[in-house]
PDB file of N, CA and C in Angstrom:
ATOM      1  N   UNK A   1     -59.132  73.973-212.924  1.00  0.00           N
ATOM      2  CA  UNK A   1     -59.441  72.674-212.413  1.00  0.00           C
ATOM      3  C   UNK A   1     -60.921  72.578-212.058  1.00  0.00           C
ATOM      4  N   UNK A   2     -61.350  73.094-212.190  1.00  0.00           N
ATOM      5  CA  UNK A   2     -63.283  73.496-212.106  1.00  0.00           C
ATOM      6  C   UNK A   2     -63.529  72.424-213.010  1.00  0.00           C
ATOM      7  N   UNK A   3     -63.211  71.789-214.039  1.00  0.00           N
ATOM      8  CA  UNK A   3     -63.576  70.988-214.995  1.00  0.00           C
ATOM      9  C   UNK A   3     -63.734  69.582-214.742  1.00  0.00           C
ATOM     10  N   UNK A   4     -62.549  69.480-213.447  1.00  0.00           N
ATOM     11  CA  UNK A   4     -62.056  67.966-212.783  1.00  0.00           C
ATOM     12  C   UNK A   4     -63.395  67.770-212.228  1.00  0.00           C
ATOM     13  N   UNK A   5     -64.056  66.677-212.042  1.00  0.00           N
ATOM     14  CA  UNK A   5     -65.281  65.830-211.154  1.00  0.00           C
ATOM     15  C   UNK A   5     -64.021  64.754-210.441  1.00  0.00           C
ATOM     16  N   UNK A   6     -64.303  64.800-209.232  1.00  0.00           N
ATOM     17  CA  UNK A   6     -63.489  63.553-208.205  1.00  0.00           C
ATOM     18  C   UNK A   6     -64.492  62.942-207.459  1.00  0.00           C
ATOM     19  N   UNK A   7     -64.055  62.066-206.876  1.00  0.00           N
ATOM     20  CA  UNK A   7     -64.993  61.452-205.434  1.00  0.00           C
ATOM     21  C   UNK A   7     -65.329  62.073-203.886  1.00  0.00           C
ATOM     22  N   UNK A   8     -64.154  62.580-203.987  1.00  0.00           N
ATOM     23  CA  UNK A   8     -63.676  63.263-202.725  1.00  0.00           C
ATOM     24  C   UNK A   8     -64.048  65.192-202.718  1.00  0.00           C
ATOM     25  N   UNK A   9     -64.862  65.126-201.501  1.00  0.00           N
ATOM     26  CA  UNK A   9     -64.819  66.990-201.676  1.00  0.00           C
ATOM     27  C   UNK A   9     -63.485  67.497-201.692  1.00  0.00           C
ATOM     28  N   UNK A  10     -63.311  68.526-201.753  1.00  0.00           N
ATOM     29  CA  UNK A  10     -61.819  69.008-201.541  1.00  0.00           C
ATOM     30  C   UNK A  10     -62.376  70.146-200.252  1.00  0.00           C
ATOM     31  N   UNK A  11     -61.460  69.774-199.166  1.00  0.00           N
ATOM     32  CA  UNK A  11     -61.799  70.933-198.114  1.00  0.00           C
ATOM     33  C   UNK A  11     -61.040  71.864-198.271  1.00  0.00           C
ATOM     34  N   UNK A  12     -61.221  73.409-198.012  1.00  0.00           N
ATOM     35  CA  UNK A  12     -60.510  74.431-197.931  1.00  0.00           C
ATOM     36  C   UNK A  12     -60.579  74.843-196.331  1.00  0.00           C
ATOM     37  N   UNK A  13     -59.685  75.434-195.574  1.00  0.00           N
ATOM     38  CA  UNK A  13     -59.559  75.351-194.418  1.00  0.00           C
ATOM     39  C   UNK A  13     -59.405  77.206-194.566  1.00  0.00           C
ATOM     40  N   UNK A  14     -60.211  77.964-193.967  1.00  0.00           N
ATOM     41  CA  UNK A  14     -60.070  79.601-194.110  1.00  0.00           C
ATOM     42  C   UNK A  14     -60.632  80.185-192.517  1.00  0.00           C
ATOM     43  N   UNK A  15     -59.274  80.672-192.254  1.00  0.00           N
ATOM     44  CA  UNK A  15     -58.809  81.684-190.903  1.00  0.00           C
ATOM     45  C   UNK A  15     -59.390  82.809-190.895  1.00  0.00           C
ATOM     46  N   UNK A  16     -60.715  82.554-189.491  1.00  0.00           N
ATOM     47  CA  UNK A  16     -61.183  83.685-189.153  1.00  0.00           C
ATOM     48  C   UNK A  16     -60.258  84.996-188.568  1.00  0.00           C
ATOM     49  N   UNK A  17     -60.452  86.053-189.227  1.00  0.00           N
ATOM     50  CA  UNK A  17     -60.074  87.158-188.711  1.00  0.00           C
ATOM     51  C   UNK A  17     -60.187  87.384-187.391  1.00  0.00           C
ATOM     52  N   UNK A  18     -59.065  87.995-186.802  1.00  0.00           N
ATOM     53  CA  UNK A  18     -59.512  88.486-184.755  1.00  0.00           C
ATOM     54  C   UNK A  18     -60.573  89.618-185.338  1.00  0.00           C
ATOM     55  N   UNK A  19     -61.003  89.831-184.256  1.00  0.00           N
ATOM     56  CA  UNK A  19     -62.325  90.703-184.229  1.00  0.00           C
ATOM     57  C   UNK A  19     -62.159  92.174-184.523  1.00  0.00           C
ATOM     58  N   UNK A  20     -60.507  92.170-183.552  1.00  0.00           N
ATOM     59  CA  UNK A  20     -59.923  93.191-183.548  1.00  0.00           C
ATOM     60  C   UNK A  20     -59.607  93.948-184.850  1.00  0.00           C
ATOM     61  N   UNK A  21     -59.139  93.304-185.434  1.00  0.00           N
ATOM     62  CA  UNK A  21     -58.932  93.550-187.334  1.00  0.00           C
ATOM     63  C   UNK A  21     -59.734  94.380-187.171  1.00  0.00           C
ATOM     64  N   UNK A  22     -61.172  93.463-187.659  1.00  0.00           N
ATOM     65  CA  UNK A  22     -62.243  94.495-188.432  1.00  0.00           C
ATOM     66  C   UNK A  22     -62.748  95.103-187.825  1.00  0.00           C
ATOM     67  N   UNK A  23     -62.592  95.389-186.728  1.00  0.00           N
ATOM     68  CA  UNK A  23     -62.771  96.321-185.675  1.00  0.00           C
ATOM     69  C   UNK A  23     -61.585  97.713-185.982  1.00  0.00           C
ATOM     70  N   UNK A  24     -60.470  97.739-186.183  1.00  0.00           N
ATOM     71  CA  UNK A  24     -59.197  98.536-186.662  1.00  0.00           C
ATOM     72  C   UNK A  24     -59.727  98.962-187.933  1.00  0.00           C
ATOM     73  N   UNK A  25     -60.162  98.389-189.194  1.00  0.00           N
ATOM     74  CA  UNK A  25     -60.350  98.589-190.754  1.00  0.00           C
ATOM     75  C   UNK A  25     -61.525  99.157-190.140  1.00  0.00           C
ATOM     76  N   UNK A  26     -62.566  99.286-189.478  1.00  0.00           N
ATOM     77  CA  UNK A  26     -64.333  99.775-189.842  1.00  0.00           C
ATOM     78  C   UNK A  26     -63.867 101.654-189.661  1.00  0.00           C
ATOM     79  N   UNK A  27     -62.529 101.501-188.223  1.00  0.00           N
ATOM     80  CA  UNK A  27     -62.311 102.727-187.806  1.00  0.00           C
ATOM     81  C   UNK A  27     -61.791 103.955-188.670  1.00  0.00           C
ATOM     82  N   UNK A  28     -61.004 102.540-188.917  1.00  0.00           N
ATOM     83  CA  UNK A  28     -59.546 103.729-190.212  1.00  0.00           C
ATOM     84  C   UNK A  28     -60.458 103.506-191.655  1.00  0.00           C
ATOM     85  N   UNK A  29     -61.366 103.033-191.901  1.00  0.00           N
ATOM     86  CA  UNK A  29     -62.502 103.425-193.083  1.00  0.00           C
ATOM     87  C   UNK A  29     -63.205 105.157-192.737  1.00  0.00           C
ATOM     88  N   UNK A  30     -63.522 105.079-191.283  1.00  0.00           N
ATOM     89  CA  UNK A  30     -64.400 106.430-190.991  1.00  0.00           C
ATOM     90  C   UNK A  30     -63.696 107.341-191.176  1.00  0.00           C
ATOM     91  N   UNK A  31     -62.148 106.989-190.444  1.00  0.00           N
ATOM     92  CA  UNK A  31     -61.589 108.460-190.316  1.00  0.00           C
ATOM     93  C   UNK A  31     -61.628 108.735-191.771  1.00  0.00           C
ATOM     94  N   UNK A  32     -60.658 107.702-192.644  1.00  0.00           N
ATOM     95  CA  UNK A  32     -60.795 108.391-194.267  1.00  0.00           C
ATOM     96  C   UNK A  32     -61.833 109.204-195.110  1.00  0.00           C
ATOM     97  N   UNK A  33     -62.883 108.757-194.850  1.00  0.00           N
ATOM     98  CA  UNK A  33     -64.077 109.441-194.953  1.00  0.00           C
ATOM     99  C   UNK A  33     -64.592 110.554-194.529  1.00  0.00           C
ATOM    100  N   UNK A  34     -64.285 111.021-193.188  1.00  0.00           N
ATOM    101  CA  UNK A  34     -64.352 112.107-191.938  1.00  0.00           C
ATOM    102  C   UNK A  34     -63.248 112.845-192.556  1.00  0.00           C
ATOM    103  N   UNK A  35     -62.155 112.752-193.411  1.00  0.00           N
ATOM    104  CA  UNK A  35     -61.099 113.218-193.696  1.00  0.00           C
ATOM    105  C   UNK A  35     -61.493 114.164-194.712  1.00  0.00           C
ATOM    106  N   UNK A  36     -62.272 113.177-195.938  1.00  0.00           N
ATOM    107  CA  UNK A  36     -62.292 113.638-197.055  1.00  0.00           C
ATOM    108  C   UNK A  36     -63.533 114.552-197.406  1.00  0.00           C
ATOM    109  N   UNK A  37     -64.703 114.260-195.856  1.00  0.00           N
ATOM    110  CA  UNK A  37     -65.630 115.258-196.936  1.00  0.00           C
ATOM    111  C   UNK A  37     -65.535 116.120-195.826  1.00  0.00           C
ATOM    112  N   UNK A  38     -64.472 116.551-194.746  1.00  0.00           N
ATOM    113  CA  UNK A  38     -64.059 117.905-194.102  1.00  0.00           C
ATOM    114  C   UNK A  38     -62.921 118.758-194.811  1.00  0.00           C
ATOM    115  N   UNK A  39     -62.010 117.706-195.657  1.00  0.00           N
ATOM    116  CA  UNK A  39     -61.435 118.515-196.735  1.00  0.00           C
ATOM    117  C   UNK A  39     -62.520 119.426-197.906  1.00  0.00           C
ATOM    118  N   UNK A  40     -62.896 118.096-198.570  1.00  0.00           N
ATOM    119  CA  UNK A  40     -63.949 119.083-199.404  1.00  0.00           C
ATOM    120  C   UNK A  40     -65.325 120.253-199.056  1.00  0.00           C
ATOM    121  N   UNK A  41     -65.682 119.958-197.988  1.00  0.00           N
ATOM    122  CA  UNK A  41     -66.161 121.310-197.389  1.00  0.00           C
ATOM    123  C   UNK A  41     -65.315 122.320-197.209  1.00  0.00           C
ATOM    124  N   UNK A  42     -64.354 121.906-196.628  1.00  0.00           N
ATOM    125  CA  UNK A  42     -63.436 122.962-196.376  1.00  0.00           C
ATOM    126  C   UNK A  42     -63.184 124.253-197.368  1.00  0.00           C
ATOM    127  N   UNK A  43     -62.560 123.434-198.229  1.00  0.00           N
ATOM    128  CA  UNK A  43     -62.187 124.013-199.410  1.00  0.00           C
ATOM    129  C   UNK A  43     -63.236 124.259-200.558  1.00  0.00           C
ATOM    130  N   UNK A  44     -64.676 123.804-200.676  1.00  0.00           N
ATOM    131  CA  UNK A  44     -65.239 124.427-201.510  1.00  0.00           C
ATOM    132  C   UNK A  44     -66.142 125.526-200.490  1.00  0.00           C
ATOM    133  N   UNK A  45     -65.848 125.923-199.075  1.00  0.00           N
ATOM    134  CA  UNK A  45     -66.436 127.109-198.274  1.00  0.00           C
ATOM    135  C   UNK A  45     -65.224 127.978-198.896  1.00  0.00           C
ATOM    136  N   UNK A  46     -64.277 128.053-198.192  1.00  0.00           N
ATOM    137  CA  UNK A  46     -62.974 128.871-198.825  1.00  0.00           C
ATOM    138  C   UNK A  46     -62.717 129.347-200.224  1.00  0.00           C
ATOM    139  N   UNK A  47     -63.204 128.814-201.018  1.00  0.00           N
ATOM    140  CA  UNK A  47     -63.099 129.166-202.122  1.00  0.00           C
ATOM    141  C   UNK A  47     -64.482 129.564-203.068  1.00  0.00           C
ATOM    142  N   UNK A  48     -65.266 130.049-201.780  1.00  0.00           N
ATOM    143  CA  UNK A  48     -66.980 130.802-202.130  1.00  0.00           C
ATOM    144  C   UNK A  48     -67.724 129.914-203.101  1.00  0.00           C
ATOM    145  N   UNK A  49     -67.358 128.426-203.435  1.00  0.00           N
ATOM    146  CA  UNK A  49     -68.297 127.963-204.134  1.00  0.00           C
ATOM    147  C   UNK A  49     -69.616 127.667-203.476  1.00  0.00           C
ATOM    148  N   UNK A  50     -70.268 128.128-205.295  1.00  0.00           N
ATOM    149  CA  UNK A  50     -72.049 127.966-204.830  1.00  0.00           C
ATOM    150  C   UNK A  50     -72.599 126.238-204.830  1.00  0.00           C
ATOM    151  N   UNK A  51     -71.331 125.319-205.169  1.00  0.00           N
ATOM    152  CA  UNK A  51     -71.848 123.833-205.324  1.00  0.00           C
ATOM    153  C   UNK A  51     -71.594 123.330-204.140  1.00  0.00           C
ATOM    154  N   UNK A  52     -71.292 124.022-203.281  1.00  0.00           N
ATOM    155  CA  UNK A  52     -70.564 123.308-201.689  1.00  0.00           C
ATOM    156  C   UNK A  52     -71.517 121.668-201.100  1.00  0.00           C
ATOM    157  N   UNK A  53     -73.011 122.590-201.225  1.00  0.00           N
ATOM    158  CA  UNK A  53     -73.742 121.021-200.868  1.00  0.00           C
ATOM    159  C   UNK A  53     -73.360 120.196-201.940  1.00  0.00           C
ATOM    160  N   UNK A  54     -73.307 120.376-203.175  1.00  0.00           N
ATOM    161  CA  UNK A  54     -73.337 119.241-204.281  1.00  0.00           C
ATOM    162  C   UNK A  54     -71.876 118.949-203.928  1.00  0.00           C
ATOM    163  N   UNK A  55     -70.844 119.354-203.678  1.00  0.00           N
ATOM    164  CA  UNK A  55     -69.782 118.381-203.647  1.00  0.00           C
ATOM    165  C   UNK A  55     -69.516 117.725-202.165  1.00  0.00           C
ATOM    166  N   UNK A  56     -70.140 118.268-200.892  1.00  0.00           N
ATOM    167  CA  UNK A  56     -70.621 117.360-200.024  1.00  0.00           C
ATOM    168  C   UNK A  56     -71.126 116.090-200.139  1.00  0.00           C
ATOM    169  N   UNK A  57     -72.269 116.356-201.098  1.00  0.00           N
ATOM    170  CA  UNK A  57     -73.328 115.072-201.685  1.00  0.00           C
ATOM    171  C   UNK A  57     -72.282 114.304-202.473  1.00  0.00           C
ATOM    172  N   UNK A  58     -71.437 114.363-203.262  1.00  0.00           N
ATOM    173  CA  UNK A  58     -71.273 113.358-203.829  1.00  0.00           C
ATOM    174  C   UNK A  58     -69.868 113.080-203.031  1.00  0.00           C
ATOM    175  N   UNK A  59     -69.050 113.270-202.408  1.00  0.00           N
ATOM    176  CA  UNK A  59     -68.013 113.082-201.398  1.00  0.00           C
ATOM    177  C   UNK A  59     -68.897 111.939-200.462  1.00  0.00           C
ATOM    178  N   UNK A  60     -70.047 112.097-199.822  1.00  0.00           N
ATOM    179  CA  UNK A  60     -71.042 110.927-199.008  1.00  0.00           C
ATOM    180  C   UNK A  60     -71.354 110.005-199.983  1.00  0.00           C
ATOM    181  N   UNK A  61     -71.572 110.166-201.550  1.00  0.00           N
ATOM    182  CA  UNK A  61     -72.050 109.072-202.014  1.00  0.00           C
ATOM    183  C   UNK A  61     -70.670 108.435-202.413  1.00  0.00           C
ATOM    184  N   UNK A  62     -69.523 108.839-202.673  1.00  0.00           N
ATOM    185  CA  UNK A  62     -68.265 108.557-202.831  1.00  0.00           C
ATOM    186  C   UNK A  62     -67.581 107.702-201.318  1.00  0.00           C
ATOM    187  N   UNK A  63     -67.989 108.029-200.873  1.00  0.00           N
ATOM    188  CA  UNK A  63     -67.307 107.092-199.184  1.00  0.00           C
ATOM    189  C   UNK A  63     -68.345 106.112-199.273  1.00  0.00           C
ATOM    190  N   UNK A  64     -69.503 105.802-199.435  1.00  0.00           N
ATOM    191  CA  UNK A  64     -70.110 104.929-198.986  1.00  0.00           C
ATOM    192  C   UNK A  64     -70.021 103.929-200.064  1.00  0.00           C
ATOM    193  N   UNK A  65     -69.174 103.934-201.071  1.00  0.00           N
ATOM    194  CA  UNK A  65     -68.937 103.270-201.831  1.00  0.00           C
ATOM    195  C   UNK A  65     -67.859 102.499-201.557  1.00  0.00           C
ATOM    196  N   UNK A  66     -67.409 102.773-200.700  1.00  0.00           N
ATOM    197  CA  UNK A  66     -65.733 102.137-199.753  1.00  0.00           C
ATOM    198  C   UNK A  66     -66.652 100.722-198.653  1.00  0.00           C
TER     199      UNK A  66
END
């Protein structure tokens, strides 16, 4: 309907989020993140790899993509 021209705007009426929300999602974003590059340290210390920073590094460039 992008094609239609009318007289009239068409209003859309859109419900602000409580604060609280994105306040809940910013948190449970960190922990996931805090999750995943203490797993992957974890496990590339434990398992004597020599790429440990490089899969740190890309685990940070991988979350901040969230």
């Amino acid at each position: 309907m992008a094609d239609v021209i009318t007289s009239q705007p068409e209003s859309v009426a859109v419900a602000a989020a409580p604060t609280w929300t994105t306040e809940i999602r910013k948190y449970t974003v960190e922990a996931i993140g805090a999750f995943f590059l203490t797993f992957v340290v974890v496990v590339s210390v434990l398992s004597h790899s020599v790429f440990t920073p490089l899969a740190a590094g890309a685990t940070l460039m991988g979350v901040r993509l969230f």
